[in-house]
N, C-alpha and C. Protein backbone atom coordinates (compact mmCIF):
# COMPACT_ATOMS: atom_id res chain seq x y z
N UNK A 1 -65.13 -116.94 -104.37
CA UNK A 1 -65.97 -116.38 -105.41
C UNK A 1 -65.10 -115.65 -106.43
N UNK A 2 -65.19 -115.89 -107.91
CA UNK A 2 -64.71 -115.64 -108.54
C UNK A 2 -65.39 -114.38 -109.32
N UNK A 3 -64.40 -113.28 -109.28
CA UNK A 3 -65.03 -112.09 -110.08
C UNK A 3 -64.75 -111.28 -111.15
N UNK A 4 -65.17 -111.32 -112.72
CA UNK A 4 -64.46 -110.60 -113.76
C UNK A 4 -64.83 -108.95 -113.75
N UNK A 5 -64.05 -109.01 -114.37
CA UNK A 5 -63.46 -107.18 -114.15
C UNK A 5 -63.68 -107.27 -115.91
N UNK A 6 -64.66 -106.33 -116.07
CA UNK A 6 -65.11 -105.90 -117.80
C UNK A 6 -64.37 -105.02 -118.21
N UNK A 7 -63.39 -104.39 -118.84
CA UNK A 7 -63.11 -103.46 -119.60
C UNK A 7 -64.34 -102.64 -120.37
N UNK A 8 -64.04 -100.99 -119.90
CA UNK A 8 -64.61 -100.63 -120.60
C UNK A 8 -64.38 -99.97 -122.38
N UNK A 9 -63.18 -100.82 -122.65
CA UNK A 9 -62.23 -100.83 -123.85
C UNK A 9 -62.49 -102.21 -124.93
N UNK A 10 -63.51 -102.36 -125.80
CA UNK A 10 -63.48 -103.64 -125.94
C UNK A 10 -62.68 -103.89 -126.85
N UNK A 11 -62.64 -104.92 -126.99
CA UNK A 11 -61.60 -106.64 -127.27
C UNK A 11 -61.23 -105.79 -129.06
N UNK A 12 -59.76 -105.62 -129.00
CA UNK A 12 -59.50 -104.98 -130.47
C UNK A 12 -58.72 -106.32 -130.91
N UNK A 13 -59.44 -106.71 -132.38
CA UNK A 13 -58.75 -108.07 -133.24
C UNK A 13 -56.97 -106.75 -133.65
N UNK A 14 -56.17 -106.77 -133.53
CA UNK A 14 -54.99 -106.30 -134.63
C UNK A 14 -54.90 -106.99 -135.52
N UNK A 15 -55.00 -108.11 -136.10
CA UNK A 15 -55.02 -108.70 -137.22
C UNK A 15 -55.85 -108.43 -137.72
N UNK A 16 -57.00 -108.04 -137.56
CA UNK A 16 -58.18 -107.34 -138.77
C UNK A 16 -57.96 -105.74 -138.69
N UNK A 17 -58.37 -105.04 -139.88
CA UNK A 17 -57.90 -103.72 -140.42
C UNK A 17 -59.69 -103.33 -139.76
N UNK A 18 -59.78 -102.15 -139.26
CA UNK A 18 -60.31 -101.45 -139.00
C UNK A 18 -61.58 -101.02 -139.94
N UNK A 19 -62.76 -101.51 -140.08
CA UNK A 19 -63.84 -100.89 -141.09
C UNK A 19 -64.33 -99.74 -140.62
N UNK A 20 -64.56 -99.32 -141.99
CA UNK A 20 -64.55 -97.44 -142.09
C UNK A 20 -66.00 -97.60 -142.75
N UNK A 21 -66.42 -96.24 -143.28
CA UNK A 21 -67.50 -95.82 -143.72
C UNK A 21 -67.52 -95.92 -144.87
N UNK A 22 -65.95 -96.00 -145.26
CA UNK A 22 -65.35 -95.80 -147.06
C UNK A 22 -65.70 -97.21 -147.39
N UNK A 23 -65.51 -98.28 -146.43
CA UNK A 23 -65.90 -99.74 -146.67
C UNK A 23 -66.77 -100.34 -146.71
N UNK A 24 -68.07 -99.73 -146.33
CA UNK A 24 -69.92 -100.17 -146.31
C UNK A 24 -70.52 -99.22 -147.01
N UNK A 25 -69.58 -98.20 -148.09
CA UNK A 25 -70.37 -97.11 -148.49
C UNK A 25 -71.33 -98.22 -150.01
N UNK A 26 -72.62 -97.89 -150.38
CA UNK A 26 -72.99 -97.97 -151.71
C UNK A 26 -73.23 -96.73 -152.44
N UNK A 27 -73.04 -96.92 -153.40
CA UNK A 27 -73.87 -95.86 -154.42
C UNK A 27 -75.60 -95.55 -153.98
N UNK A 28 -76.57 -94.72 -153.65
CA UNK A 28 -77.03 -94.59 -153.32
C UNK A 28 -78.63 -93.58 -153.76
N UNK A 29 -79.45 -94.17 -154.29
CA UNK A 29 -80.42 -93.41 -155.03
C UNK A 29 -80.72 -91.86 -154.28
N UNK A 30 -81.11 -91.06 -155.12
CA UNK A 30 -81.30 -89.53 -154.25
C UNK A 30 -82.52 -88.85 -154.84
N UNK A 31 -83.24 -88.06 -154.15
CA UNK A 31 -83.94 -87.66 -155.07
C UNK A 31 -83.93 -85.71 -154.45
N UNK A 32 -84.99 -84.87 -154.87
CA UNK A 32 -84.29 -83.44 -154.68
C UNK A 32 -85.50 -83.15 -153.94
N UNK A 33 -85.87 -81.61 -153.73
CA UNK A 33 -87.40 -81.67 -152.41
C UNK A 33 -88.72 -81.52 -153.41
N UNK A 34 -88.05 -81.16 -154.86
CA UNK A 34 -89.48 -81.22 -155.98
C UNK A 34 -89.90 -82.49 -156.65
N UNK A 35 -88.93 -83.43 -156.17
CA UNK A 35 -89.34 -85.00 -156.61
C UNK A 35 -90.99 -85.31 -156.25
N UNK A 36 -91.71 -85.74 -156.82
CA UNK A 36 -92.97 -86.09 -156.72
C UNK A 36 -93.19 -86.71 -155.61
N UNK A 37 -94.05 -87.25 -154.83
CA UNK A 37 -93.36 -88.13 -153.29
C UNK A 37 -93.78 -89.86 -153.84
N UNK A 38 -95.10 -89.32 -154.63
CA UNK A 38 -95.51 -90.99 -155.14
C UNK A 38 -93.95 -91.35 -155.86
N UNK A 39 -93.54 -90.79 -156.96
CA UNK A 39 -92.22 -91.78 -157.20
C UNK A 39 -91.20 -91.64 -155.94
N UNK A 40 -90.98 -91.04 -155.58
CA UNK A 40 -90.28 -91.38 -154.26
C UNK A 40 -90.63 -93.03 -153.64
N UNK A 41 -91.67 -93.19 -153.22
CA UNK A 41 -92.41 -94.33 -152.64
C UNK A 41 -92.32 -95.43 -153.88
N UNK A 42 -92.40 -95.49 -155.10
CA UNK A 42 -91.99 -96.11 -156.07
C UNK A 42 -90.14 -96.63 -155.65
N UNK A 43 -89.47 -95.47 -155.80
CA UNK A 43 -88.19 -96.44 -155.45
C UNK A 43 -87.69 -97.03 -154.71
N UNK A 44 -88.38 -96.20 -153.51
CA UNK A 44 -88.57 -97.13 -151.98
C UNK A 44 -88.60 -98.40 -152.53
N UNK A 45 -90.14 -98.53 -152.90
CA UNK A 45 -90.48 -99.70 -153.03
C UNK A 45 -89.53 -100.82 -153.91
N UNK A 46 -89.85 -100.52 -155.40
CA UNK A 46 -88.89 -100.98 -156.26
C UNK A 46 -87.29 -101.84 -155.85
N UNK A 47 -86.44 -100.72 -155.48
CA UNK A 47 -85.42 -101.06 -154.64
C UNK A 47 -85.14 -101.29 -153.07
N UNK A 48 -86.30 -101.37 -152.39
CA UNK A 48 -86.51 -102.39 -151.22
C UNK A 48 -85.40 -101.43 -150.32
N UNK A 49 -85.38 -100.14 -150.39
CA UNK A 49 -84.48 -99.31 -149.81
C UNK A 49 -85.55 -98.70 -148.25
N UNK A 50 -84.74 -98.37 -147.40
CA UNK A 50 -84.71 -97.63 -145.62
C UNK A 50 -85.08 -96.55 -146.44
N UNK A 51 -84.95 -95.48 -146.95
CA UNK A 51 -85.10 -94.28 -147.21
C UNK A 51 -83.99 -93.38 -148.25
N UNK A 52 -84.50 -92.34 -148.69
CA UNK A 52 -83.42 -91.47 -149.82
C UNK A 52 -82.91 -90.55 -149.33
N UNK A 53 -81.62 -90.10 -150.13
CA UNK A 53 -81.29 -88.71 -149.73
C UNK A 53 -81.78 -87.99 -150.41
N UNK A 54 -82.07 -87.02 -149.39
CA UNK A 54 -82.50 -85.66 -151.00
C UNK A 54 -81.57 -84.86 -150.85
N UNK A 55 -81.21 -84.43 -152.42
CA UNK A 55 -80.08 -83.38 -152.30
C UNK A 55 -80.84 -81.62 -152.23
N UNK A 56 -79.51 -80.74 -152.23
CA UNK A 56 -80.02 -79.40 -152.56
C UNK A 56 -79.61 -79.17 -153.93
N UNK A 57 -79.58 -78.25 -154.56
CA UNK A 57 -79.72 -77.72 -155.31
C UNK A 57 -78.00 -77.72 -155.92
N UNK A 58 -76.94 -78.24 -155.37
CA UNK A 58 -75.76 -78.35 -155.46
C UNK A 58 -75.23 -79.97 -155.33
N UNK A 59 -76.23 -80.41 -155.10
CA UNK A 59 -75.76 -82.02 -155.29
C UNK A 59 -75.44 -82.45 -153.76
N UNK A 60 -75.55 -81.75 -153.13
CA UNK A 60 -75.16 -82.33 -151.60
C UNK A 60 -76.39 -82.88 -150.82
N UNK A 61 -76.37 -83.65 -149.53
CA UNK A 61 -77.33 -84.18 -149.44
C UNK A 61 -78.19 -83.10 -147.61
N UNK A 62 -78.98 -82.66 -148.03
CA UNK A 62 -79.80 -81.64 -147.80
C UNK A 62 -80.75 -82.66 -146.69
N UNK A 63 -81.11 -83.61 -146.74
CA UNK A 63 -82.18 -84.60 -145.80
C UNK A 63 -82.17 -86.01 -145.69
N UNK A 64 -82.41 -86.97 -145.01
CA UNK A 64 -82.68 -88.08 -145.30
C UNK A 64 -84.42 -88.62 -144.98
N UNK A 65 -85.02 -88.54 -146.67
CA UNK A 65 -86.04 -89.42 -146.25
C UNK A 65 -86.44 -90.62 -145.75
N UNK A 66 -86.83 -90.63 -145.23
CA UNK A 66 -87.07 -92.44 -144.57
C UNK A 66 -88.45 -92.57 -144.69
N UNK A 67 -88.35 -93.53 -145.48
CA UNK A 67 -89.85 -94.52 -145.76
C UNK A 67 -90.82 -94.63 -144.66
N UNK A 68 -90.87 -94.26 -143.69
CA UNK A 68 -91.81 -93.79 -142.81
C UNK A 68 -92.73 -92.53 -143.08
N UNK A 69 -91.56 -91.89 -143.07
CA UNK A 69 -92.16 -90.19 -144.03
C UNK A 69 -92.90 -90.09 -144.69
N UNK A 70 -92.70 -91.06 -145.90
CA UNK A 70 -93.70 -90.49 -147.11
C UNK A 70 -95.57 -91.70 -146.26
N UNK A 71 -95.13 -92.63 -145.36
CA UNK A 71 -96.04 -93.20 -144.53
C UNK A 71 -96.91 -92.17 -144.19
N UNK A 72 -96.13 -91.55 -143.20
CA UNK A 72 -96.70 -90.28 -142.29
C UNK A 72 -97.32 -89.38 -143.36
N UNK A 73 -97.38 -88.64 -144.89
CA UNK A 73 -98.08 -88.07 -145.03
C UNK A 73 -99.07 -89.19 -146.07
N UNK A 74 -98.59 -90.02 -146.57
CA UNK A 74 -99.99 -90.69 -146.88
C UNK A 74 -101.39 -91.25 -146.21
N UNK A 75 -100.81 -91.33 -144.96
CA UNK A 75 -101.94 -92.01 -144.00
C UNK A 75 -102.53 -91.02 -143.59
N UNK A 76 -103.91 -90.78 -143.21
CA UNK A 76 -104.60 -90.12 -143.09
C UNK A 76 -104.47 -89.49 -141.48
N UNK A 77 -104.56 -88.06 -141.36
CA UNK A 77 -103.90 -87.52 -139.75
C UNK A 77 -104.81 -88.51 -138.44
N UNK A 78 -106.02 -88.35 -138.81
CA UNK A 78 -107.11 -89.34 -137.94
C UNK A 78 -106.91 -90.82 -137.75
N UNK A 79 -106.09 -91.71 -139.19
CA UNK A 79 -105.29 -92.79 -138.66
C UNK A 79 -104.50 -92.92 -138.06
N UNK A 80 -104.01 -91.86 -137.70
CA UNK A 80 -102.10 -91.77 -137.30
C UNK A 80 -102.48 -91.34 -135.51
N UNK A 81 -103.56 -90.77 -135.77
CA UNK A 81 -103.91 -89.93 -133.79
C UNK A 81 -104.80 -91.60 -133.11
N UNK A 82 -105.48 -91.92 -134.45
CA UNK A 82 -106.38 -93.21 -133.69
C UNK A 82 -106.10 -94.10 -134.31
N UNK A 83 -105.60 -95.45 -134.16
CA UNK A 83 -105.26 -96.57 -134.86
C UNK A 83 -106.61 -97.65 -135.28
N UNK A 84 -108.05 -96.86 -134.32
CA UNK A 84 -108.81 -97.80 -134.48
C UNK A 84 -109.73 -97.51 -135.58
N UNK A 85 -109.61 -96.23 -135.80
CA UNK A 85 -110.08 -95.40 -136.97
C UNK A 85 -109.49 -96.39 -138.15
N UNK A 86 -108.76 -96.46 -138.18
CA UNK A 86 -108.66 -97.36 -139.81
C UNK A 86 -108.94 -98.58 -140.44
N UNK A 87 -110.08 -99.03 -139.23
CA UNK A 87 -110.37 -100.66 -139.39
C UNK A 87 -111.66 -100.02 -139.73
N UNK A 88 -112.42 -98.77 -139.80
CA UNK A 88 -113.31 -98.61 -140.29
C UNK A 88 -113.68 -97.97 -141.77
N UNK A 89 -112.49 -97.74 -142.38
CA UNK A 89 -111.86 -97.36 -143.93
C UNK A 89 -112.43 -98.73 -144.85
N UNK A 90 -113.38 -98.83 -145.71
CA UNK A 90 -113.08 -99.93 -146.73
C UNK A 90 -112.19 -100.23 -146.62
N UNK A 91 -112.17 -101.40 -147.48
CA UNK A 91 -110.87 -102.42 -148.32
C UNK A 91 -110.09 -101.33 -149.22
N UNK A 92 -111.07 -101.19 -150.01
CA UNK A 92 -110.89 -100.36 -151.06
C UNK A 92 -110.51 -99.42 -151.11
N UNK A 93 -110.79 -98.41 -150.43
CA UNK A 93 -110.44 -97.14 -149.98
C UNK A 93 -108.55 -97.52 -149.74
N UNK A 94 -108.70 -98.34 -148.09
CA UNK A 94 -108.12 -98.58 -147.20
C UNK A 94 -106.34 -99.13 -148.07
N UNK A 95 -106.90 -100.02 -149.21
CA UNK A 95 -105.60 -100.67 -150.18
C UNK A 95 -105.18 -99.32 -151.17
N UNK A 96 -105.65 -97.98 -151.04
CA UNK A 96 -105.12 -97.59 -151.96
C UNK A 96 -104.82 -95.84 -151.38
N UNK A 97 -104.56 -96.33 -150.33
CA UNK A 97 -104.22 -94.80 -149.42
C UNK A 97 -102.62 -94.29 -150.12
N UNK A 98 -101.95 -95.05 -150.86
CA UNK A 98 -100.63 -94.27 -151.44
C UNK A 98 -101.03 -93.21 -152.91
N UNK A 99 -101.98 -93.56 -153.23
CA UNK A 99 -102.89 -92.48 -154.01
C UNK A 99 -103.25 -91.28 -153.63
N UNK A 100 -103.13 -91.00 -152.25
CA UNK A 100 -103.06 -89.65 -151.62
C UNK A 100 -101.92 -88.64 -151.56
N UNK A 101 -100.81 -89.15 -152.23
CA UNK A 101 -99.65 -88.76 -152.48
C UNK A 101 -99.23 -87.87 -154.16
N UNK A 102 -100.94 -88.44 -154.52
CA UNK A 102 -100.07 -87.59 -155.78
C UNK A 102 -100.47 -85.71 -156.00
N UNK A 103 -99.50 -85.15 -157.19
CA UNK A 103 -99.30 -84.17 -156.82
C UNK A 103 -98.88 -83.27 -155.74
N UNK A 104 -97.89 -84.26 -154.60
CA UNK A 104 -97.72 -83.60 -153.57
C UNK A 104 -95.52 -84.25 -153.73
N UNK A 105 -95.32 -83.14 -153.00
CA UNK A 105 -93.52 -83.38 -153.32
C UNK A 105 -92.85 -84.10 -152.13
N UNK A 106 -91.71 -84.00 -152.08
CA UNK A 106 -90.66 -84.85 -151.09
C UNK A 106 -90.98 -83.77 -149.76
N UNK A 107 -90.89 -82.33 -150.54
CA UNK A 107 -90.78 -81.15 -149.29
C UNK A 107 -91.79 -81.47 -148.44
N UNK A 108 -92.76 -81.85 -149.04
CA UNK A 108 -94.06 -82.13 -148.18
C UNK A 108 -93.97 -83.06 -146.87
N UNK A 109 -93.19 -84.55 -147.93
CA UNK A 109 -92.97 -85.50 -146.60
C UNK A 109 -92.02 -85.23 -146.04
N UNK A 110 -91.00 -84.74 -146.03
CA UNK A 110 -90.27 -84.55 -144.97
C UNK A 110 -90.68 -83.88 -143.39
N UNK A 111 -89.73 -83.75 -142.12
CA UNK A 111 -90.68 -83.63 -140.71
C UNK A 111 -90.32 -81.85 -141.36
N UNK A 112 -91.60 -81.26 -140.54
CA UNK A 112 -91.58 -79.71 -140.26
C UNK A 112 -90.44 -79.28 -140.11
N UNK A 113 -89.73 -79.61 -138.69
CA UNK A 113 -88.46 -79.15 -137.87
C UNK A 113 -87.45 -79.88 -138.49
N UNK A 114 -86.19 -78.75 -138.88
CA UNK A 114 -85.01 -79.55 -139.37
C UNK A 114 -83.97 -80.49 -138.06
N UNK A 115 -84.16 -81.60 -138.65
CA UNK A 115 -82.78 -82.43 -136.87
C UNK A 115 -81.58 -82.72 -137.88
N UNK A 116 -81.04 -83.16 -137.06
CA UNK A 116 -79.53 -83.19 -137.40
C UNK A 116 -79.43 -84.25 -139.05
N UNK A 117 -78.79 -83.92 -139.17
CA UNK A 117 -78.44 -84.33 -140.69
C UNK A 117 -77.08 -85.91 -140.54
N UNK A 118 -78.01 -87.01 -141.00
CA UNK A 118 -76.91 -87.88 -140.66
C UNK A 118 -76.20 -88.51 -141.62
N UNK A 119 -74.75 -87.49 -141.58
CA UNK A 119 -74.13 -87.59 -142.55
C UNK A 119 -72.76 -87.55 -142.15
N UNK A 120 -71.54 -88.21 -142.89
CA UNK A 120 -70.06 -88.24 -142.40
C UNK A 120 -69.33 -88.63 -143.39
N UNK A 121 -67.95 -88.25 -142.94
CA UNK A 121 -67.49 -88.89 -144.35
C UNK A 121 -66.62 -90.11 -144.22
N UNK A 122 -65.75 -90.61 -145.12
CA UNK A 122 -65.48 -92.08 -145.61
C UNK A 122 -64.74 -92.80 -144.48
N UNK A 123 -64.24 -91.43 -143.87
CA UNK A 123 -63.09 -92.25 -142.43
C UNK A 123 -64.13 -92.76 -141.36
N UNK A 124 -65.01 -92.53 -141.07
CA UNK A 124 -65.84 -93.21 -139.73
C UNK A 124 -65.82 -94.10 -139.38
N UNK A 125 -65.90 -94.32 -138.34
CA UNK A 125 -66.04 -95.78 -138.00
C UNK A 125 -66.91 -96.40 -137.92
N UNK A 126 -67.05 -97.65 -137.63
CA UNK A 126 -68.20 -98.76 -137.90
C UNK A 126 -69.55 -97.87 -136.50
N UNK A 127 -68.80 -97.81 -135.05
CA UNK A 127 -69.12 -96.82 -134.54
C UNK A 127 -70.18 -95.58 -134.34
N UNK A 128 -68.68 -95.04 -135.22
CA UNK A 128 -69.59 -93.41 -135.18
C UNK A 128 -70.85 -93.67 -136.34
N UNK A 129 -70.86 -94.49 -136.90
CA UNK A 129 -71.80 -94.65 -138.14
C UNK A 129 -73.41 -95.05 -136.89
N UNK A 130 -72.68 -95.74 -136.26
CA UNK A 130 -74.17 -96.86 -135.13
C UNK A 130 -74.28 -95.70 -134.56
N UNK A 131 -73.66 -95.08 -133.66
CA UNK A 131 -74.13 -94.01 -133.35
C UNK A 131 -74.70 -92.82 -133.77
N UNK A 132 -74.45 -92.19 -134.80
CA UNK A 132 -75.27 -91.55 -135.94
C UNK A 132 -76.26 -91.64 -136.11
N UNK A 133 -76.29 -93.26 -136.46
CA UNK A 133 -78.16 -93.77 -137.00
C UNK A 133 -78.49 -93.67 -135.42
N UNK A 134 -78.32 -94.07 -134.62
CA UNK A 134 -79.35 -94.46 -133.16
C UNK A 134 -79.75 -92.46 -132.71
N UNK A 135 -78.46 -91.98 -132.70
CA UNK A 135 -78.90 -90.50 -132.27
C UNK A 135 -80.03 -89.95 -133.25
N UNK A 136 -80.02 -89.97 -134.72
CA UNK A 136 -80.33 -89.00 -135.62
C UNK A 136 -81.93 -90.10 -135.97
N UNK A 137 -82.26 -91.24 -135.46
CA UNK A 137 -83.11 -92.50 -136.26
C UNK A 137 -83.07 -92.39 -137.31
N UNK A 138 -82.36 -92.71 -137.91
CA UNK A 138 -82.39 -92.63 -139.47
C UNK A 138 -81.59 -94.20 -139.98
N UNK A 139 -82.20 -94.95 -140.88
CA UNK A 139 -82.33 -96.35 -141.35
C UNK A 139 -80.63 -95.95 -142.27
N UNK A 140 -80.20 -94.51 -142.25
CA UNK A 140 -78.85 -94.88 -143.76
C UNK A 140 -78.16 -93.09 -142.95
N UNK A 141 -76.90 -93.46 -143.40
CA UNK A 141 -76.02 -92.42 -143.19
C UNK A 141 -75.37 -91.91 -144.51
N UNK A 142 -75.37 -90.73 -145.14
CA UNK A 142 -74.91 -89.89 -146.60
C UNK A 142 -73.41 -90.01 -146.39
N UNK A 143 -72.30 -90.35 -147.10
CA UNK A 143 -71.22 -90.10 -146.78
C UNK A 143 -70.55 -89.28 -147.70
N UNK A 144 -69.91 -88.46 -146.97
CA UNK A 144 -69.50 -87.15 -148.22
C UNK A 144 -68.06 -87.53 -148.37
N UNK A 145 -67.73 -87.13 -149.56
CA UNK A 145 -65.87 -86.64 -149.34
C UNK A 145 -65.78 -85.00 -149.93
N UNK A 146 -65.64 -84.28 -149.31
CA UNK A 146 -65.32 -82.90 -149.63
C UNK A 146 -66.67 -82.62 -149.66
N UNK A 147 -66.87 -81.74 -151.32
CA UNK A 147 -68.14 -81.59 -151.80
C UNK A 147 -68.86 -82.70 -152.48
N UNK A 148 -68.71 -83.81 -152.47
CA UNK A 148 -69.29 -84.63 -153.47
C UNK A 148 -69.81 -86.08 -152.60
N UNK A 149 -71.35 -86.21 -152.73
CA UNK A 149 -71.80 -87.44 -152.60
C UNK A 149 -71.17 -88.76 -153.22
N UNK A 150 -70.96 -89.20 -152.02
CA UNK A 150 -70.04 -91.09 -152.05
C UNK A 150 -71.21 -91.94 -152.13
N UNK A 151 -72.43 -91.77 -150.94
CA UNK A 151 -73.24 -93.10 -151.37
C UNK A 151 -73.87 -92.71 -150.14
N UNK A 152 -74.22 -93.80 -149.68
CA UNK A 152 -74.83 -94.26 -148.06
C UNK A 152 -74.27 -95.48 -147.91
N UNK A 153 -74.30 -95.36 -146.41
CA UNK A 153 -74.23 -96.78 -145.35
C UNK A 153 -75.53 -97.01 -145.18
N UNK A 154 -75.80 -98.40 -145.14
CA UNK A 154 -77.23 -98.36 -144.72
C UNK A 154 -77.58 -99.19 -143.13
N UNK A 155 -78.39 -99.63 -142.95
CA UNK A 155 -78.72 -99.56 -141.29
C UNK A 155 -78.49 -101.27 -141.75
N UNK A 156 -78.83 -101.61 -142.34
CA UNK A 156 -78.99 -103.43 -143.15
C UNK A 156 -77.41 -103.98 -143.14
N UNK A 157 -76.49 -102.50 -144.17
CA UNK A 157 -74.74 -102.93 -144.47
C UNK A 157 -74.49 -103.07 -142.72
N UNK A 158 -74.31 -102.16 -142.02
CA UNK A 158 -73.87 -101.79 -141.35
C UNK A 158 -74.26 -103.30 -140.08
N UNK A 159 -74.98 -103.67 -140.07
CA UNK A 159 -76.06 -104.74 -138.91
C UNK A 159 -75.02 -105.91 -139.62
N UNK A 160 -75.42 -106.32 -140.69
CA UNK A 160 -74.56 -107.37 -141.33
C UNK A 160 -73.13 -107.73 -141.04
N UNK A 161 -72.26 -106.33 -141.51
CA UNK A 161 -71.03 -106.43 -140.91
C UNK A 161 -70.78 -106.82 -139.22
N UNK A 162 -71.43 -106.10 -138.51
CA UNK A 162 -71.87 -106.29 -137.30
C UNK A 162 -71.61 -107.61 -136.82
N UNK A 163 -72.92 -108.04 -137.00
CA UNK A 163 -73.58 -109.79 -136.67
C UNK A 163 -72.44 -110.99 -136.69
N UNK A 164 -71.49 -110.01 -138.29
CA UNK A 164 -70.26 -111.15 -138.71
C UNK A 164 -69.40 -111.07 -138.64
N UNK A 165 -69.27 -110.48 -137.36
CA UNK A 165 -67.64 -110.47 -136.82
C UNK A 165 -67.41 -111.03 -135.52
């Protein structure tokens, strides 16, 4: 009987250079916690983006919204506790529940309790980036250098590179 022995070290190419965070970073839309939440959900939408950063008041990135969020406060609390509750909403009503969003801000959708902030800068690894998103659930990682916003990784860059190697 033949038996393999797994390393718990996996298989390093040396002929390929090492991807970093500096290498899946994009430029990255942001918005601040007085951003309206309906345009928030607009750029979501628009640009087919996981979620935004919001900065503070210094340009740094202070949260990551995720398009779930601004979900969670548009949907009504009684849809969200009962799922069967919302098959009894009109059409009408029911197609235009992102209308409940206006006059209300980013601060709003974001969660109550602050969690960890998933953010790193340009040296990371492909890695610490997967790990980041899986610990923190968050669809994009902020990458800083010093004081100044670089972009995001997103959960999409990051899967891609992945898949194709």
């Amino acid at each position: 009987m033949c038996r393999e022995v797994w390393s718990a070290v996996p298989f390093v190419d040396h002929e390929r250079p090492l991807m970093r965070a500096r290498d899946l970073v994009t430029p990255f839309p942001s918005v601040t916690l007085d951003t309206p939440v309906y345009e928030a959900a607009r750029l979501l939408s628009a640009q087919r983006l996981p979620g935004l950063i919001v900065l503070d008041a210094h340009g740094l990135p202070l949260s990551i919204l995720p398009g779930t969020q601004v979900l969670r406060l548009a949907v009504p609390d009684y849809c969200q506790e009962d799922p069967a509750l919302a098959r009894v909403v009109d059409e009408e009503h029911a197609d235009r529940f992102l209308r409940s969003l206006a006059g209300r801000t980013v601060r709003e959708a974001l969660p109550r309790q602050a969690r960890e902030l998933p953010i790193t800068d340009p040296d990371a690894t492909v890695l610490e980036l997967a790990a980041l998103m899986a610990r923190t659930h968050s669809p994009l990682v902020a990458v800083v250098d010093g004081a100044r916003l670089v972009g995001a990784v997103t959960l999409q860059a990051l899967m891609d590179w992945a898949v194709s190697t």
